[in-house]
C-alpha atoms as a PDB file:
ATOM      1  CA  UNK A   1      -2.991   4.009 -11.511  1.00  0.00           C
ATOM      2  CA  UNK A   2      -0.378   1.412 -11.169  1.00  0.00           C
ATOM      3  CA  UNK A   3       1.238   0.615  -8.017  1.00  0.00           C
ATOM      4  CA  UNK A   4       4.664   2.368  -6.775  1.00  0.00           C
ATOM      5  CA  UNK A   5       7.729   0.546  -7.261  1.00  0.00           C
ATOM      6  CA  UNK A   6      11.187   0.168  -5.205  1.00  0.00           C
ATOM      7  CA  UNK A   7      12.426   3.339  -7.289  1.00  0.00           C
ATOM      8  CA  UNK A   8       9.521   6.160  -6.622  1.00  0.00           C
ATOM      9  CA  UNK A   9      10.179   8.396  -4.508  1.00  0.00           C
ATOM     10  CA  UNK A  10       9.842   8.569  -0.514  1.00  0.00           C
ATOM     11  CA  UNK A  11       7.629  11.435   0.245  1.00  0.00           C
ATOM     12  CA  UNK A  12       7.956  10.768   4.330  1.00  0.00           C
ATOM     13  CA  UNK A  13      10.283   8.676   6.285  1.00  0.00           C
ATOM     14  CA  UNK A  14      10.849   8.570   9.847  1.00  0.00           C
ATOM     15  CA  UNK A  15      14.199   6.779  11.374  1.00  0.00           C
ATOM     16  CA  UNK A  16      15.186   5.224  14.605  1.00  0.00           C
ATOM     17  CA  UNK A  17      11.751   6.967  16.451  1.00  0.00           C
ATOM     18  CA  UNK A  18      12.145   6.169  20.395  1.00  0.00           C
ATOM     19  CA  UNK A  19       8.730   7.099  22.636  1.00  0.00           C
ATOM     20  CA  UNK A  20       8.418   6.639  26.030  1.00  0.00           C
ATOM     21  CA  UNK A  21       6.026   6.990  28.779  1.00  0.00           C
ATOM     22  CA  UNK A  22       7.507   6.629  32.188  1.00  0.00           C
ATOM     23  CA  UNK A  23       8.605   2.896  31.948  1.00  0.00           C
ATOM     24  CA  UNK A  24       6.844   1.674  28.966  1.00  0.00           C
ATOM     25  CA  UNK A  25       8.291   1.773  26.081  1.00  0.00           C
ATOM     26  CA  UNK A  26       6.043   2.503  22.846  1.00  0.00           C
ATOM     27  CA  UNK A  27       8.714   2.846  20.675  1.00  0.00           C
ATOM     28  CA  UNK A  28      12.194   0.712  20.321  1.00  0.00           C
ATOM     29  CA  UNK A  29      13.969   2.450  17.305  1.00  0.00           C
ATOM     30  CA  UNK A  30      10.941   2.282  14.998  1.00  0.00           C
ATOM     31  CA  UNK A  31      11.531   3.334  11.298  1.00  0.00           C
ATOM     32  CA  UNK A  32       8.797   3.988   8.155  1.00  0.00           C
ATOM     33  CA  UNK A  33       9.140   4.944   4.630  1.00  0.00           C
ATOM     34  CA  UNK A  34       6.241   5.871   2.454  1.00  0.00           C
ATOM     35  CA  UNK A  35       6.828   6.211  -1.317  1.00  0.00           C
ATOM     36  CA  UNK A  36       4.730   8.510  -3.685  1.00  0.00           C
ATOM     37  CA  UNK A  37       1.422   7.264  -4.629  1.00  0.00           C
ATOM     38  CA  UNK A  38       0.882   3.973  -2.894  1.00  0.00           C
ATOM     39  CA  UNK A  39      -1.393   3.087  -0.354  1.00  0.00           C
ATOM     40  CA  UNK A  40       0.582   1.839   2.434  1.00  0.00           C
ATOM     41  CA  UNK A  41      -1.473  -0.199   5.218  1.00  0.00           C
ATOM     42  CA  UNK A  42       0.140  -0.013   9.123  1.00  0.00           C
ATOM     43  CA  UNK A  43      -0.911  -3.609  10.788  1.00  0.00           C
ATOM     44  CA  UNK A  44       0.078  -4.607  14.131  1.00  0.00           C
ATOM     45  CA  UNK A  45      -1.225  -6.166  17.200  1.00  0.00           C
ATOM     46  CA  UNK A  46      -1.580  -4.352  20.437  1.00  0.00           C
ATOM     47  CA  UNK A  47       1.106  -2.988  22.091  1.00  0.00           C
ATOM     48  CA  UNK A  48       3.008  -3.030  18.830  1.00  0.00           C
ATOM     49  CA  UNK A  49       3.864   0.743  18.410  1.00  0.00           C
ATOM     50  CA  UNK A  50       1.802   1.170  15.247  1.00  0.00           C
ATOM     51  CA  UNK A  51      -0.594   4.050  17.007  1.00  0.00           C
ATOM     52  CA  UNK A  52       2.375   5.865  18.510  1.00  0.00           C
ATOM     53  CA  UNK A  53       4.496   5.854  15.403  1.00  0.00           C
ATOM     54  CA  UNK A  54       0.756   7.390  13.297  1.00  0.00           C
ATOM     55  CA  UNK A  55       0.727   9.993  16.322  1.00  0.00           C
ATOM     56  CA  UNK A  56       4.278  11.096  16.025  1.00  0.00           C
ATOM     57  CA  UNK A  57       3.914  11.584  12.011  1.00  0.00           C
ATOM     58  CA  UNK A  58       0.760  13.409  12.416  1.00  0.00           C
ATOM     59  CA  UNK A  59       2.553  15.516  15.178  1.00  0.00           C
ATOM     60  CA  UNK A  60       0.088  14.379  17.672  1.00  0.00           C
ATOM     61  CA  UNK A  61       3.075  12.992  19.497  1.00  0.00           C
ATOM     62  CA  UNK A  62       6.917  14.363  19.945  1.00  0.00           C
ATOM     63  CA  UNK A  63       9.106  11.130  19.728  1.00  0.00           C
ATOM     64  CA  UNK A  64      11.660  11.576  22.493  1.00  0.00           C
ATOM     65  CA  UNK A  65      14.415  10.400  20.082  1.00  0.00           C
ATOM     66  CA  UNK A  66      15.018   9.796  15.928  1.00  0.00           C
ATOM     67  CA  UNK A  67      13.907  12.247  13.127  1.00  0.00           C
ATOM     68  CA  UNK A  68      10.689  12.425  10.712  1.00  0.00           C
ATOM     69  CA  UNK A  69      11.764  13.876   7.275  1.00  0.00           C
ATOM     70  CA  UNK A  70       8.869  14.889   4.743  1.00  0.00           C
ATOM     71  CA  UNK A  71       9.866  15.375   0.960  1.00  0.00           C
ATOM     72  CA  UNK A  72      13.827  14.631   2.306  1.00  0.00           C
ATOM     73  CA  UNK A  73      13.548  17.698   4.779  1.00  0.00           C
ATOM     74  CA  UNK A  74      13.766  17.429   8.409  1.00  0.00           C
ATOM     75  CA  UNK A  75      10.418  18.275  10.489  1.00  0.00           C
ATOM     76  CA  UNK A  76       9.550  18.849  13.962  1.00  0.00           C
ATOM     77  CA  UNK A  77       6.103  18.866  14.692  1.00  0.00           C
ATOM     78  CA  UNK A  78       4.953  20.582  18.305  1.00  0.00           C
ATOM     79  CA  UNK A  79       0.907  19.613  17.167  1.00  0.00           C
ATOM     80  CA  UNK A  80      -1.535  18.231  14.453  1.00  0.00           C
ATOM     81  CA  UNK A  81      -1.228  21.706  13.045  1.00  0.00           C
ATOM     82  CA  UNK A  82       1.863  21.853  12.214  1.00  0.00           C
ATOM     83  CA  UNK A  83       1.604  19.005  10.685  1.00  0.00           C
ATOM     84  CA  UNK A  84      -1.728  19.932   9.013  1.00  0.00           C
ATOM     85  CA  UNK A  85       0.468  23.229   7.418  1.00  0.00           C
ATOM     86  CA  UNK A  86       2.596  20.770   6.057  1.00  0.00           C
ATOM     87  CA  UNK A  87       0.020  19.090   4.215  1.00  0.00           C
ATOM     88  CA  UNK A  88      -0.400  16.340   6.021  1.00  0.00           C
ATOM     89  CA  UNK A  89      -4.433  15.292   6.996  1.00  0.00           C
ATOM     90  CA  UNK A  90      -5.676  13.088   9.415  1.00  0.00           C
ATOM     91  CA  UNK A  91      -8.732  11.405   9.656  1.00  0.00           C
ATOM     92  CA  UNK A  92      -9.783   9.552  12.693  1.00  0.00           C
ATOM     93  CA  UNK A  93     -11.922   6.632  13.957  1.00  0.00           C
ATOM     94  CA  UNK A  94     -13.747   9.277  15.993  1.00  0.00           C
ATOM     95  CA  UNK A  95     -15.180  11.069  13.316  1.00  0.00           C
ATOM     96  CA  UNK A  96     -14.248  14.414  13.650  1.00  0.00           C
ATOM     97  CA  UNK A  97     -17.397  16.041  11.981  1.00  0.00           C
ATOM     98  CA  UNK A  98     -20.229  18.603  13.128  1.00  0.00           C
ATOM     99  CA  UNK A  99     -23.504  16.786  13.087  1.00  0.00           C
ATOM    100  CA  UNK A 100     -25.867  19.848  12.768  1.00  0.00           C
ATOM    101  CA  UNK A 101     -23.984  21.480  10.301  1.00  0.00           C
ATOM    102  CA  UNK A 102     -24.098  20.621   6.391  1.00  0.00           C
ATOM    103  CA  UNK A 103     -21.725  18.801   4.171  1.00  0.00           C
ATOM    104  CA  UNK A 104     -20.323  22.302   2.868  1.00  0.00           C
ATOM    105  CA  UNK A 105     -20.021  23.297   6.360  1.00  0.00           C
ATOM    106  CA  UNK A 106     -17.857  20.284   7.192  1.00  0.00           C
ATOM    107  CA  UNK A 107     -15.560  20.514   4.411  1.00  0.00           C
ATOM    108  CA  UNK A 108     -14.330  23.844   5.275  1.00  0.00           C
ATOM    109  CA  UNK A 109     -14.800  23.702   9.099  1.00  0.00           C
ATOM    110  CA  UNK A 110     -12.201  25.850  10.536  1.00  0.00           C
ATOM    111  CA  UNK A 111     -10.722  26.772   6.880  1.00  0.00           C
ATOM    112  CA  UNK A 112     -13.717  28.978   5.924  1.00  0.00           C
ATOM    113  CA  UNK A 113     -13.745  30.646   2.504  1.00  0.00           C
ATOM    114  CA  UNK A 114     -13.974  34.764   3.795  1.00  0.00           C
ATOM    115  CA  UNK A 115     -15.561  36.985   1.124  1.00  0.00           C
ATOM    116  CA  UNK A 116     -13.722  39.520  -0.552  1.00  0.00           C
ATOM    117  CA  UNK A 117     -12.789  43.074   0.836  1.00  0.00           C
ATOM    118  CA  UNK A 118     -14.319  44.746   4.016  1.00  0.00           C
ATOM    119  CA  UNK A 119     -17.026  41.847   4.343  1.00  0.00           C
ATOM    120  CA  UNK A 120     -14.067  39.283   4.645  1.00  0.00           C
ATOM    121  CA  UNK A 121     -12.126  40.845   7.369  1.00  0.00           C
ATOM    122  CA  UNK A 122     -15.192  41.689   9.078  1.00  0.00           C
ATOM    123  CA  UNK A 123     -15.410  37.877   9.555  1.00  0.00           C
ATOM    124  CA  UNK A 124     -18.219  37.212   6.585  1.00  0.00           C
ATOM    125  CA  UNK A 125     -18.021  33.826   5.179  1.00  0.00           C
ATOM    126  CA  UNK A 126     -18.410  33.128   1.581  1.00  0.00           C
ATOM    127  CA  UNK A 127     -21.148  30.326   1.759  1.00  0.00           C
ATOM    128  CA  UNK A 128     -21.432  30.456  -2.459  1.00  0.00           C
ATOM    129  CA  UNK A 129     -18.217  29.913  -2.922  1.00  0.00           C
ATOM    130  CA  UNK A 130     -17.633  27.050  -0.209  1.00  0.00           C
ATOM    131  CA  UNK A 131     -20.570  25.190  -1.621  1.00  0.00           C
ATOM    132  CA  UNK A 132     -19.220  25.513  -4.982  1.00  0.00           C
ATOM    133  CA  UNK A 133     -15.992  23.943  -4.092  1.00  0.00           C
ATOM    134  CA  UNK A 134     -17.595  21.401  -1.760  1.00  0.00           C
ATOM    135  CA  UNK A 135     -19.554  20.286  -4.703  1.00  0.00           C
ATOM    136  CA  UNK A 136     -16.220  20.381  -7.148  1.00  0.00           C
ATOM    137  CA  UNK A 137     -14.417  18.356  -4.932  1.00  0.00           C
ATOM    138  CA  UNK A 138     -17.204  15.620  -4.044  1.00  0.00           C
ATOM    139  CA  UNK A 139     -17.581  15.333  -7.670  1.00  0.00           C
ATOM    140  CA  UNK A 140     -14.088  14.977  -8.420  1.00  0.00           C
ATOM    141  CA  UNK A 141     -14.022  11.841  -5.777  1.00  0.00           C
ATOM    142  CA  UNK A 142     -17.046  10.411  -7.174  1.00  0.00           C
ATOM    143  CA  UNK A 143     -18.578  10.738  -3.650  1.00  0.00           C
ATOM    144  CA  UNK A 144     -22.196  10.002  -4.592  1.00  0.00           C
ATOM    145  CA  UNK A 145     -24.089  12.460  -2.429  1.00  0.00           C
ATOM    146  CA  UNK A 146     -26.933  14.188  -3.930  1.00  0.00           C
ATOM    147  CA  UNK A 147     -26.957  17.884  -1.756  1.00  0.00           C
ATOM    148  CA  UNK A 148     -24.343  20.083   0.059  1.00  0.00           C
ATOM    149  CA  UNK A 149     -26.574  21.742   2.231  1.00  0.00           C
ATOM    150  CA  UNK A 150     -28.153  18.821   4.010  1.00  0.00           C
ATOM    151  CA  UNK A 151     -26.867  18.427   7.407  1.00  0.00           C
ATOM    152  CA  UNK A 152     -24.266  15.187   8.077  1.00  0.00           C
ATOM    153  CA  UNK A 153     -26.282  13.717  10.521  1.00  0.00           C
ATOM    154  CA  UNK A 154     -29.094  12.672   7.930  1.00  0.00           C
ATOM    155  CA  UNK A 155     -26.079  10.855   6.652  1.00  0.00           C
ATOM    156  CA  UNK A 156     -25.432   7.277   6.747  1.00  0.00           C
ATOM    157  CA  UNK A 157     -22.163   6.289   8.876  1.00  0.00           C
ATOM    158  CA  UNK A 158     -20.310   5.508   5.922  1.00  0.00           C
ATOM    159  CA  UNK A 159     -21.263   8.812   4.055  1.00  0.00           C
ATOM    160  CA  UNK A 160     -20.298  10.494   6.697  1.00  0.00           C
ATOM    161  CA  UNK A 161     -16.612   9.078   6.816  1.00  0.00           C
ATOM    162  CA  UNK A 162     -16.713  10.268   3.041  1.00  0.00           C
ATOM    163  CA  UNK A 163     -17.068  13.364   3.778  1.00  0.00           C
ATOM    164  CA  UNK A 164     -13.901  13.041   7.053  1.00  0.00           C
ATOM    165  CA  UNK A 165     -11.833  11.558   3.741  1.00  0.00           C
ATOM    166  CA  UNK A 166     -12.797  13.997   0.886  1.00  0.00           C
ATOM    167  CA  UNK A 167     -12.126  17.008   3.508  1.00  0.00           C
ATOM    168  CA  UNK A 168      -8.769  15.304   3.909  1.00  0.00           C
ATOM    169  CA  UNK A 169      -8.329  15.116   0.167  1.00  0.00           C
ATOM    170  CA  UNK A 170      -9.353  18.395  -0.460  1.00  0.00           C
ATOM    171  CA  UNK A 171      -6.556  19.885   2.115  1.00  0.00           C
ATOM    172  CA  UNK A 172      -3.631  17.585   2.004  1.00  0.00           C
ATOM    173  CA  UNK A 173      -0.747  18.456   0.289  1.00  0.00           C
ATOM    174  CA  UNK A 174       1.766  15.674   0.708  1.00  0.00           C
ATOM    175  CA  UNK A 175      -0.069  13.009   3.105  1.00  0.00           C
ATOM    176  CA  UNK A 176      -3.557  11.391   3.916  1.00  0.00           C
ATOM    177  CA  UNK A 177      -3.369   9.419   7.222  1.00  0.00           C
ATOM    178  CA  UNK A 178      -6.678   7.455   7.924  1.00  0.00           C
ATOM    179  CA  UNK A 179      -7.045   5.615  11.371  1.00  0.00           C
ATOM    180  CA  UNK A 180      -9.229   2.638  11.133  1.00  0.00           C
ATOM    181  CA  UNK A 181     -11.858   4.357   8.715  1.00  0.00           C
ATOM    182  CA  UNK A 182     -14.260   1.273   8.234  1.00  0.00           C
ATOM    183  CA  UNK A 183     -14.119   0.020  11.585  1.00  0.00           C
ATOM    184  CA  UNK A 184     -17.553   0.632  12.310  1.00  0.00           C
ATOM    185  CA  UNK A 185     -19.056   0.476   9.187  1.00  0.00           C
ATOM    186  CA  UNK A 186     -21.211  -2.988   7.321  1.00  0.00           C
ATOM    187  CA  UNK A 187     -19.584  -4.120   4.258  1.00  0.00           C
ATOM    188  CA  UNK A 188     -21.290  -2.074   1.510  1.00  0.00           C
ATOM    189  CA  UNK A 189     -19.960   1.076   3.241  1.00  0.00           C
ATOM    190  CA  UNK A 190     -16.967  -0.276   3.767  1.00  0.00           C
ATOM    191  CA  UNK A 191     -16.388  -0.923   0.309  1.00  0.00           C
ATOM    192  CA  UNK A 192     -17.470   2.414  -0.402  1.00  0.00           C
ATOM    193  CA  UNK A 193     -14.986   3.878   1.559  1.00  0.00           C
ATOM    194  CA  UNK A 194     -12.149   1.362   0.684  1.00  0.00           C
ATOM    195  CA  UNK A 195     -12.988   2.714  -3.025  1.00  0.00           C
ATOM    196  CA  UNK A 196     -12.466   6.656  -2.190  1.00  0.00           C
ATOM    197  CA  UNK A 197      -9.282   5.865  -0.473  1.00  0.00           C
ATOM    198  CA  UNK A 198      -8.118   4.149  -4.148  1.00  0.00           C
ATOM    199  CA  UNK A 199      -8.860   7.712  -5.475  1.00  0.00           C
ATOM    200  CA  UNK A 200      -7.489   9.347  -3.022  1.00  0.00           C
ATOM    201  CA  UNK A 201      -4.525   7.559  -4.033  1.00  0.00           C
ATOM    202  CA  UNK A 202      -5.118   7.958  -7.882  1.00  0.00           C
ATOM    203  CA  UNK A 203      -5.356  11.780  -7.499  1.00  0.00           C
ATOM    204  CA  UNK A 204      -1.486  11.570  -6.451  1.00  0.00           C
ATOM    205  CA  UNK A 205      -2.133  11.793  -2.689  1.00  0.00           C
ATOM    206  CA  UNK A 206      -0.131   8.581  -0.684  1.00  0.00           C
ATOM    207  CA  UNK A 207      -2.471   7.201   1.894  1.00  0.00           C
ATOM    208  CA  UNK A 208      -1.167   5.863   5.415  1.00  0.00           C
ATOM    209  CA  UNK A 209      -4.204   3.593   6.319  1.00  0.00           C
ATOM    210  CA  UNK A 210      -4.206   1.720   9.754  1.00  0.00           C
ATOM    211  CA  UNK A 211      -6.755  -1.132   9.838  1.00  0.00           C
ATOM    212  CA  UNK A 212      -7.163  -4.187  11.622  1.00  0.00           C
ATOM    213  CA  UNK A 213      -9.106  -5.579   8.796  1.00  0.00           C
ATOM    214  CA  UNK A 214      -7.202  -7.817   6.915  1.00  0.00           C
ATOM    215  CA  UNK A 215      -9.341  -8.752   4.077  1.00  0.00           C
ATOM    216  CA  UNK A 216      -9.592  -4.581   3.530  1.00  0.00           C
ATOM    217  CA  UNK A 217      -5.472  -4.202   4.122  1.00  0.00           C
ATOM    218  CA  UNK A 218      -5.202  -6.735   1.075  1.00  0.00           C
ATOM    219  CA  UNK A 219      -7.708  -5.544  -0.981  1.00  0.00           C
ATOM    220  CA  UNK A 220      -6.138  -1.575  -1.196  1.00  0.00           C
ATOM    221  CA  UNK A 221      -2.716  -1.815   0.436  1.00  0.00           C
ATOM    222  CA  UNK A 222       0.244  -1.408  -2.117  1.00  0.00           C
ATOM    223  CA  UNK A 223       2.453  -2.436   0.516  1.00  0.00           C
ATOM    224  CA  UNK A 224       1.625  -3.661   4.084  1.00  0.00           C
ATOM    225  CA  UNK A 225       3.978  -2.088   6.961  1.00  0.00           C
ATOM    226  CA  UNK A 226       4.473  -4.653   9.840  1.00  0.00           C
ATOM    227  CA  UNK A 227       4.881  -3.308  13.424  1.00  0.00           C
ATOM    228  CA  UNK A 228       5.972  -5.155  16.391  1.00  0.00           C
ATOM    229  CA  UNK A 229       7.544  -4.655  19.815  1.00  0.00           C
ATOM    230  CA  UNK A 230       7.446  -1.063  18.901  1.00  0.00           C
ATOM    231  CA  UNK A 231      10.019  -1.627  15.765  1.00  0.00           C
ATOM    232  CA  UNK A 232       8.824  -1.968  12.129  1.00  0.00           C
ATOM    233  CA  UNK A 233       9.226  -5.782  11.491  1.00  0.00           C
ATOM    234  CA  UNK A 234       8.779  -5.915   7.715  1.00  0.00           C
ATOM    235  CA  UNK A 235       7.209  -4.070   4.993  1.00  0.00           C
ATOM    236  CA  UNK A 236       5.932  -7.116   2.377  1.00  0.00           C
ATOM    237  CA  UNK A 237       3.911  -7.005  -0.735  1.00  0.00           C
ATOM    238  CA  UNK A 238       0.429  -8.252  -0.342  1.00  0.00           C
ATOM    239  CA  UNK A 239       0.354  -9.883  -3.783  1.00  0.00           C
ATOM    240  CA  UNK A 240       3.389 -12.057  -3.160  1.00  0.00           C
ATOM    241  CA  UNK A 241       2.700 -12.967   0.767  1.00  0.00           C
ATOM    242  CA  UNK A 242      -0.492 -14.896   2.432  1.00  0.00           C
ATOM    243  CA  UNK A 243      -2.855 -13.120   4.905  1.00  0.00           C
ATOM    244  CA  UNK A 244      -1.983 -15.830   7.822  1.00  0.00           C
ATOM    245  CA  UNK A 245       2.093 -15.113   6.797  1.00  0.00           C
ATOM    246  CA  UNK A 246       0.959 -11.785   7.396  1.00  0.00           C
ATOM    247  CA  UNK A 247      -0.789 -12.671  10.768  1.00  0.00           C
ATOM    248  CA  UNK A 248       2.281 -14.906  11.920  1.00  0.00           C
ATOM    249  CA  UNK A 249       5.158 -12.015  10.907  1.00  0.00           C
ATOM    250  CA  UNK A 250       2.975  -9.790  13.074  1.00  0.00           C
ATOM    251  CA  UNK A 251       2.055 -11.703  16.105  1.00  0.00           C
ATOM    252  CA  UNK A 252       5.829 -13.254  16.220  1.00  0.00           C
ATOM    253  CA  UNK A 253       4.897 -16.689  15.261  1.00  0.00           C
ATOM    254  CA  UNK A 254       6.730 -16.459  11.972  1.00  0.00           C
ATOM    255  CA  UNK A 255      10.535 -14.965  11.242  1.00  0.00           C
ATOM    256  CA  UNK A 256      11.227 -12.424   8.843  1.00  0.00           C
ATOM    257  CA  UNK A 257      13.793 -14.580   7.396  1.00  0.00           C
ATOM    258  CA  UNK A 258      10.957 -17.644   6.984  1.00  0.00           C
ATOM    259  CA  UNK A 259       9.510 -15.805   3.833  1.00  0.00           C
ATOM    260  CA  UNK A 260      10.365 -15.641   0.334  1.00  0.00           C
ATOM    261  CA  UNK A 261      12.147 -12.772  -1.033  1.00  0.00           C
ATOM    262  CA  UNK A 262      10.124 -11.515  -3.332  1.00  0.00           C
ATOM    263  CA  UNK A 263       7.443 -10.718  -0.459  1.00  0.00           C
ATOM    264  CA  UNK A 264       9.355  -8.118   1.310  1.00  0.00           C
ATOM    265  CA  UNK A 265       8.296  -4.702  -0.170  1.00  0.00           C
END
């Protein structure tokens, strides 16, 4: 799948987002735009905004001031649910996944498949059904993992942040937000991560990926969002703009206005 361009469409936007707490300051009039199927990578060094602004559009966070508009409607998210019944999934550093339980189990936790009739409003779960779907979808992301029912702690670290991403996937309906999801992986499952995010992204979905790893922000990023002093500083293309330009626009060293046009995004 090709990469977005200037005229696709904006599926979330947030404008002029102001958070404080007591005197500090964590956001200064911050703004974001992310178009429809792109991978857009959030960069910034610390203290530069870029976790407050992912908490506010995952409604982890109220912003004290601006708006957040998904699909060109105006939201206000009280928690991560609503913004999960919006369609937008989150998938954190953390790893939010139950050890003892098995793949299938994770991919539905707390969105259970009930069975039909009496048994399902008894509270019966539908374990056929949720392992056939679980088993749909990993196929469908190419997640190369050979059984369902085996518990994700026999699970490598990286297979286990394919199954955080592919239970993402499987929910989202507008958004995919994914907070530093190879930070603690080696390099082979790095890369296999880095490669289900690109599906992600093929299957339609627009990924929000926050990374401090450069070489993996230019190797899937359609565009690279900037933040800084709690504003956005630039959005550039990676193909037209060096990693250290990158680095200096970031950590202040370099001006906006110091790089060539074609590089802003």
């Amino acid at each position: 799948m090709s990469a977005p361009d200037s005229n696709s469409p904006i599926v979330m936007q947030a404008r002029g987002l102001v958070k404080r707490y007591g005197q500090v300051t964590a956001l200064d009039g911050a703004d974001f735009e992310l178009r429809a199927g792109e991978i857009l990578a959030v960069i910034g060094d610390n203290g530069a905004g870029k976790s407050s602004l992912i908490k506010c559009l995952s409604g982890a966070t109220i912003p004290d001031e601006g708006e957040i508009q998904l699909d060109g409607e105006v939201i206000n998210f009280k928690s991560p649910i609503d913004a999960r019944l919006s369609g937008i999934e989150t998938v954190y550093q953390d790893l939010a996944v139950a050890p003892a339980m098995t793949i299938a189990e994770n991919l539905f936790l707390g969105r259970e498949i009930r069975r039909a009739g009496l048994l399902g409003r008894l509270g019966f779960i539908d374990k056929k059904k949720m392992l056939e779907e679980s088993i749909s979808r990993m196929n469908d992301l190419k997640v190369g993992i050979r059984s369902m029912i085996q518990a994700v702690e026999t699970l490598s670290g990286g297979q286990r942040q394919c199954v955080a991403v592919a239970r993402a996937a499987a929910f989202a309906q507008h958004v995919v937000i994914m907070d530093e999801p190879t930070a603690a992986l080696g390099v082979k499952e790095g890369n296999m991560v880095l490669e289900l995010i690109r599906r992600v992204r093929d299957k339609g979905l627009p990924v929000v990926l926050i990374s401090h790893n450069m070489p993996h922000v230019f190797e899937v990023a359609d565009r690279i969002h900037i933040a800084r002093l709690g504003k956005r500083a630039a959005v550039v293309n990676p193909k037209f703009i060096s990693m250290s330009d990158t680095v200096a626009v970031m950590t202040g060293a370099k001006s906006v206005n110091e790089l060539p046009k074609e590089a802003l995004a």
